[in-house]
N, C-alpha and C. Protein backbone atom coordinates (compact mmCIF):
# COMPACT_ATOMS: atom_id res chain seq x y z
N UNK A 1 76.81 91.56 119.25
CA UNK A 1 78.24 91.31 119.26
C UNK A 1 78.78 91.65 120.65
N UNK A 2 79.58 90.37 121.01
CA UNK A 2 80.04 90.86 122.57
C UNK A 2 81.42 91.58 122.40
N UNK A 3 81.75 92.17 123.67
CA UNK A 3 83.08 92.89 123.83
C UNK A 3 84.38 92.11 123.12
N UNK A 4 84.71 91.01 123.24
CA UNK A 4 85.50 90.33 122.39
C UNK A 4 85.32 90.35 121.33
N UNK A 5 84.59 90.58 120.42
CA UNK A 5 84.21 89.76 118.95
C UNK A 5 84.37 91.29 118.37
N UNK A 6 84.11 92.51 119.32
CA UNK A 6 84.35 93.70 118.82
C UNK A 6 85.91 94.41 119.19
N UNK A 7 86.69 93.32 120.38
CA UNK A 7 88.15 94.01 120.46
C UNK A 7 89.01 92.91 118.99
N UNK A 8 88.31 91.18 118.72
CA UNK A 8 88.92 91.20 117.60
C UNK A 8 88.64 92.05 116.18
N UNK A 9 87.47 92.50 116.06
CA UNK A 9 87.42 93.14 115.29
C UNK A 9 88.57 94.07 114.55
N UNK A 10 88.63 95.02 115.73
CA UNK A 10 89.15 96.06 116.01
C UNK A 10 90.67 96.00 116.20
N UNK A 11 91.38 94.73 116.17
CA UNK A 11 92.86 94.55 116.15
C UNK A 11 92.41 93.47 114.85
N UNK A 12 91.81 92.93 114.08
CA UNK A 12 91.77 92.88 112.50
C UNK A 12 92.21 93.74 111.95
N UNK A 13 91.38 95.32 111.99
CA UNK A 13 91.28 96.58 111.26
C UNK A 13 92.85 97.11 111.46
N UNK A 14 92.94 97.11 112.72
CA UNK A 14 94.50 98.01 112.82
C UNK A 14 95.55 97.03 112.47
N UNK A 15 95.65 95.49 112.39
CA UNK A 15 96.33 94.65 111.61
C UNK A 15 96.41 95.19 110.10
N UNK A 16 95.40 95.15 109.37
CA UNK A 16 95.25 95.58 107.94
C UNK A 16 95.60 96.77 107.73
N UNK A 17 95.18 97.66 108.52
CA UNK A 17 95.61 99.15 108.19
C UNK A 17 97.63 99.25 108.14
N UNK A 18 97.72 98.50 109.08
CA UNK A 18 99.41 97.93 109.55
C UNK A 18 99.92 98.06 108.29
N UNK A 19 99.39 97.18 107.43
CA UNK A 19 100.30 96.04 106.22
C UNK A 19 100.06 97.00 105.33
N UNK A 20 99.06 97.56 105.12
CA UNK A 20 98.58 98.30 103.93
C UNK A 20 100.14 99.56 103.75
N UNK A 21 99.78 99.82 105.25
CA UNK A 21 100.94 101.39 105.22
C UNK A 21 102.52 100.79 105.20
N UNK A 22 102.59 99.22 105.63
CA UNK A 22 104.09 98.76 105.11
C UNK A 22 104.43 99.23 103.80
N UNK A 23 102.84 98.16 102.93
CA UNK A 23 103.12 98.07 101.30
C UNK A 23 103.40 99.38 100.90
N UNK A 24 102.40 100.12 101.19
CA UNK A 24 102.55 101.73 100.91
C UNK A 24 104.42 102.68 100.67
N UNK A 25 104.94 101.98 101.96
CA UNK A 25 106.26 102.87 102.53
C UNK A 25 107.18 102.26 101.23
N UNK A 26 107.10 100.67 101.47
CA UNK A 26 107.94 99.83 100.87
C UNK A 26 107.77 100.33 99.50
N UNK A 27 106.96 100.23 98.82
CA UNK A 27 106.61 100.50 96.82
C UNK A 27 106.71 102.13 97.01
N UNK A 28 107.05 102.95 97.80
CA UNK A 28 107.06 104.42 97.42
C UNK A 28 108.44 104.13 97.81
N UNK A 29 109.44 103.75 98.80
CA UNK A 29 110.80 103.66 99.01
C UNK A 29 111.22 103.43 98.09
N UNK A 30 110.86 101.70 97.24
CA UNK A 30 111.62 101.92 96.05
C UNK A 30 111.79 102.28 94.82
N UNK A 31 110.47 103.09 94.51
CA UNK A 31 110.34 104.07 93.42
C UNK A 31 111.50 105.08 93.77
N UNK A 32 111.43 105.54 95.04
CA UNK A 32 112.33 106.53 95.00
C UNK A 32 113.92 105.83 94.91
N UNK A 33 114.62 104.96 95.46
CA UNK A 33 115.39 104.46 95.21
C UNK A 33 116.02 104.18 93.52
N UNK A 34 115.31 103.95 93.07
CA UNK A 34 114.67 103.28 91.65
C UNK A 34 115.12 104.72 90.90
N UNK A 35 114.65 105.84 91.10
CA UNK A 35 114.82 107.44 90.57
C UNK A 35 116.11 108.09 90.83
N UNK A 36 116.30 107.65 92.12
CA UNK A 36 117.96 108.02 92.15
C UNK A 36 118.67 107.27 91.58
N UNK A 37 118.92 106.46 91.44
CA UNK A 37 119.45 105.22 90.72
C UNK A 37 119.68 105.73 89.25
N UNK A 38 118.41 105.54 88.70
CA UNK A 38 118.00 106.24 87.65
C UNK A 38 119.00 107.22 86.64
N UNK A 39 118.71 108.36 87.80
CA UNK A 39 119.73 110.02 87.65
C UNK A 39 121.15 109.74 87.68
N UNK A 40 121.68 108.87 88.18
CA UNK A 40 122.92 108.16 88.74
C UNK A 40 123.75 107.79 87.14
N UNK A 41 122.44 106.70 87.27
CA UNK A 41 122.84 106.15 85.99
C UNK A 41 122.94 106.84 84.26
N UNK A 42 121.86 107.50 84.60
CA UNK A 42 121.85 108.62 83.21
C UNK A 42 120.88 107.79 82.30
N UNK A 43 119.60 107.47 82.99
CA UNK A 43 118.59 106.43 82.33
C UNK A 43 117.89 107.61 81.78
N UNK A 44 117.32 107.67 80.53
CA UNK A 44 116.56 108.57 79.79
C UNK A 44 114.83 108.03 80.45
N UNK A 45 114.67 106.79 80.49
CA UNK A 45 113.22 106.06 80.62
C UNK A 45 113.09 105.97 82.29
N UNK A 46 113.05 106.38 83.17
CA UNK A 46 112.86 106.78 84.33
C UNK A 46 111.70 105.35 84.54
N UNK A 47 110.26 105.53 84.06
CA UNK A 47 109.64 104.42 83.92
C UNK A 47 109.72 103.78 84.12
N UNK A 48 110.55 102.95 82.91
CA UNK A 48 111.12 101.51 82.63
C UNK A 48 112.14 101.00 84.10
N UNK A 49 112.99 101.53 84.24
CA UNK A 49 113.64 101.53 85.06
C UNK A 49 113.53 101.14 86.57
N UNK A 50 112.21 102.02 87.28
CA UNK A 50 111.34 102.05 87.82
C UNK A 50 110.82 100.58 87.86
N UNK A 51 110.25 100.21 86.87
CA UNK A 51 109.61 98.94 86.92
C UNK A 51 110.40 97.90 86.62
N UNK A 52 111.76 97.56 86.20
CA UNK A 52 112.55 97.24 86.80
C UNK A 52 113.29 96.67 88.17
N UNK A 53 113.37 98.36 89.04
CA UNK A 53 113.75 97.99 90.03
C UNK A 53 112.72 97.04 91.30
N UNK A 54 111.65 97.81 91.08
CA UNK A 54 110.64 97.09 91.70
C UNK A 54 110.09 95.54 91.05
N UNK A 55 110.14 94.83 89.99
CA UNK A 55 110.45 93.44 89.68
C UNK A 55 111.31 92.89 90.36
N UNK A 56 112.52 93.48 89.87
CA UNK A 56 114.18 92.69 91.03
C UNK A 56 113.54 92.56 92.90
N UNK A 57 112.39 93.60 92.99
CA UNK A 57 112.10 93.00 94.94
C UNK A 57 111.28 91.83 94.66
N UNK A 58 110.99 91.52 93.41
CA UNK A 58 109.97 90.43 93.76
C UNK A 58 111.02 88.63 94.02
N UNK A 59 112.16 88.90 93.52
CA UNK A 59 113.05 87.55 93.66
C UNK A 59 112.69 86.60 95.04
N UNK A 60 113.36 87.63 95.72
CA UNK A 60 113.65 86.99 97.38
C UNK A 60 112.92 87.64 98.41
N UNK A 61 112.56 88.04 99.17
CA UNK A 61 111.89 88.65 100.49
C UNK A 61 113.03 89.50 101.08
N UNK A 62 113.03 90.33 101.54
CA UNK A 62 113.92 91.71 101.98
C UNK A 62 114.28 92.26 100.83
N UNK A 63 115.46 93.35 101.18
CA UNK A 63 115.90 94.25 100.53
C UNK A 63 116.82 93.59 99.53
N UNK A 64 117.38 92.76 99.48
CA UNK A 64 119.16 91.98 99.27
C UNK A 64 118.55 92.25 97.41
N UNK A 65 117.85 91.57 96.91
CA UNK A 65 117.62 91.32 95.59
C UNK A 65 117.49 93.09 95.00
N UNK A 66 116.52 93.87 95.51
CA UNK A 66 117.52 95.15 94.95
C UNK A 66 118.55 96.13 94.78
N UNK A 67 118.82 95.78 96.18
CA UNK A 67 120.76 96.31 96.90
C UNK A 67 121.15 95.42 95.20
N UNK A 68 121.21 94.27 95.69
CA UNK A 68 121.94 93.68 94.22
C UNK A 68 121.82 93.88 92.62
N UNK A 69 120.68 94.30 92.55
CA UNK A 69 120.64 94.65 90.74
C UNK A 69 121.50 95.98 90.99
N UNK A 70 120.95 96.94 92.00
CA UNK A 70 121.49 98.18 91.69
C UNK A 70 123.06 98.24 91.86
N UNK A 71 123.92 97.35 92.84
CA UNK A 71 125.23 97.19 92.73
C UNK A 71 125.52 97.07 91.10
N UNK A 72 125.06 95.89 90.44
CA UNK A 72 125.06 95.39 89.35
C UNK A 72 124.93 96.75 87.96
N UNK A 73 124.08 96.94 88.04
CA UNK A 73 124.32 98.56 87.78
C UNK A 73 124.53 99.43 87.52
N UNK A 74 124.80 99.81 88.78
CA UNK A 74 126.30 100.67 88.83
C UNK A 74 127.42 100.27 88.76
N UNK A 75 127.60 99.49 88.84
CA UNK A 75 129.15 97.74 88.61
C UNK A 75 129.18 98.60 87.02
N UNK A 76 128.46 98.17 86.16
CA UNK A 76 127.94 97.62 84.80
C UNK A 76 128.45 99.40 84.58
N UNK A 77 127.96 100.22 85.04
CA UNK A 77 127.63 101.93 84.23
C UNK A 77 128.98 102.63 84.78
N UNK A 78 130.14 101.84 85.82
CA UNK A 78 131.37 102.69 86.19
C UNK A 78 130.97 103.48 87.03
N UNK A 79 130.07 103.02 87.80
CA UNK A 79 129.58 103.89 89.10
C UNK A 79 130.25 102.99 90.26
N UNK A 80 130.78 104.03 91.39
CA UNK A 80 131.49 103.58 92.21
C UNK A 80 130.67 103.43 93.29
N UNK A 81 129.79 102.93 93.80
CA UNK A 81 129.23 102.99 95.57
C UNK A 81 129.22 101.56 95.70
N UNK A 82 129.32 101.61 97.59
CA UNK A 82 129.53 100.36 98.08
C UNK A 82 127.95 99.88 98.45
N UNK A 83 127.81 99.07 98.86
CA UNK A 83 126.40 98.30 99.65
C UNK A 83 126.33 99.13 100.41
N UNK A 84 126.83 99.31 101.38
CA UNK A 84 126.67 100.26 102.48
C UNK A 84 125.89 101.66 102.20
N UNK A 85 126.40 102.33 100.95
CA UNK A 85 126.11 103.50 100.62
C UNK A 85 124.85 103.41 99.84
N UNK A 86 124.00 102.11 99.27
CA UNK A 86 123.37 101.93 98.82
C UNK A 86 122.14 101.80 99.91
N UNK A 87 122.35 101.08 101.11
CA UNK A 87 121.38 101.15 102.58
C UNK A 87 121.40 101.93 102.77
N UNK A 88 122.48 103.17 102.68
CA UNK A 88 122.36 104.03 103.47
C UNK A 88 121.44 105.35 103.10
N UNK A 89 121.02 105.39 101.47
CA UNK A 89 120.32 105.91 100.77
C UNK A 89 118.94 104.91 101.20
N UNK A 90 118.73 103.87 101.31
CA UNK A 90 117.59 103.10 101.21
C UNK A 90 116.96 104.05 102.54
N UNK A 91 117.89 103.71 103.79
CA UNK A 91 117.13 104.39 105.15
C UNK A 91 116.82 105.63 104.70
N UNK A 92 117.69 106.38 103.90
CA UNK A 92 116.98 108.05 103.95
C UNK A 92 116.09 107.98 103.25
N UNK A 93 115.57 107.10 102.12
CA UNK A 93 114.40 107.23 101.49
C UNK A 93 113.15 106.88 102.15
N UNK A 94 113.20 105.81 102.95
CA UNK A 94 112.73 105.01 103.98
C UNK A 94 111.87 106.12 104.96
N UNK A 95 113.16 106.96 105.68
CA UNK A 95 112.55 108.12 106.52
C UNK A 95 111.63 109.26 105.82
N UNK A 96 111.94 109.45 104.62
CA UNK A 96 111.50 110.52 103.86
C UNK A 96 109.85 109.89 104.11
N UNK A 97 109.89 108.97 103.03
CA UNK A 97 108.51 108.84 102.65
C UNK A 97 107.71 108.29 103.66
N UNK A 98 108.53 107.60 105.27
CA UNK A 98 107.79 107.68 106.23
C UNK A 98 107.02 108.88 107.14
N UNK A 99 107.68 109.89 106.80
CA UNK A 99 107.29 111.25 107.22
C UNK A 99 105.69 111.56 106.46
N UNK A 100 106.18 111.85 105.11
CA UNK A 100 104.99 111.94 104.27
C UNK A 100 103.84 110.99 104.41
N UNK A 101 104.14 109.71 104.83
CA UNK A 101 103.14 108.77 104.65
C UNK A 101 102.37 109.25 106.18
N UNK A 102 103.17 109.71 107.38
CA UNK A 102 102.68 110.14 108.35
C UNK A 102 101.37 110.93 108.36
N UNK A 103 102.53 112.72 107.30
CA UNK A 103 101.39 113.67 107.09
C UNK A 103 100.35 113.40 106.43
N UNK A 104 100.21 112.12 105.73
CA UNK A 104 99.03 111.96 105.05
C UNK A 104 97.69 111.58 106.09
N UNK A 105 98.02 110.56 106.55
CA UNK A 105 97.93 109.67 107.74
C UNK A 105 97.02 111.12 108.72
């Protein structure tokens, strides 16, 4: 194997390793999202809920499709937060479990 065939290699591996630790951040972000939500709401089935919120990301690509159930929601349960306050929880969950995913790392 020549020097090329081992630098693509080697930006394959750190490509994959890439995506893996996206999926990783992304499905632990919105579990946690999903749990606050949850507590918010006064859901007894934490679970259910859970699997829920993470279905609603499968609609569209980005965030928008679960910002929106969870508006919906909290719309629905007399909970007052805006979109804004709903990102703005997303980033702190975001940072959290990027930390942890670090120390694992």
């Amino acid at each position: 194997m020549n020097t090329f065939d081992e630098r693509k290699k080697a930006f394959e591996a750190k490509f994959l390793q890439d995506e893996d630790l996206k999926f990783k951040l992304r499905a632990r972000r919105n579990k946690r999202i999903a749990e606050w939500a949850a507590e918010l709401i006064g859901k007894t089935d934490d679970a259910d809920y859970i699997k829920e919120v993470r279905e609603s990301d499968l609609i569209k690509p980005g965030d928008d499709d679960i910002i929106d159930k969870l508006l919906m929601d909290f719309t629905s349960n007399n909970i007052n937060l805006t979109r804004e306050e709903i990102i703005q929880k997303f980033n702190e969950c975001e940072s959290n479990v990027k930390e942890k995913l670090i120390e694992e790392n």
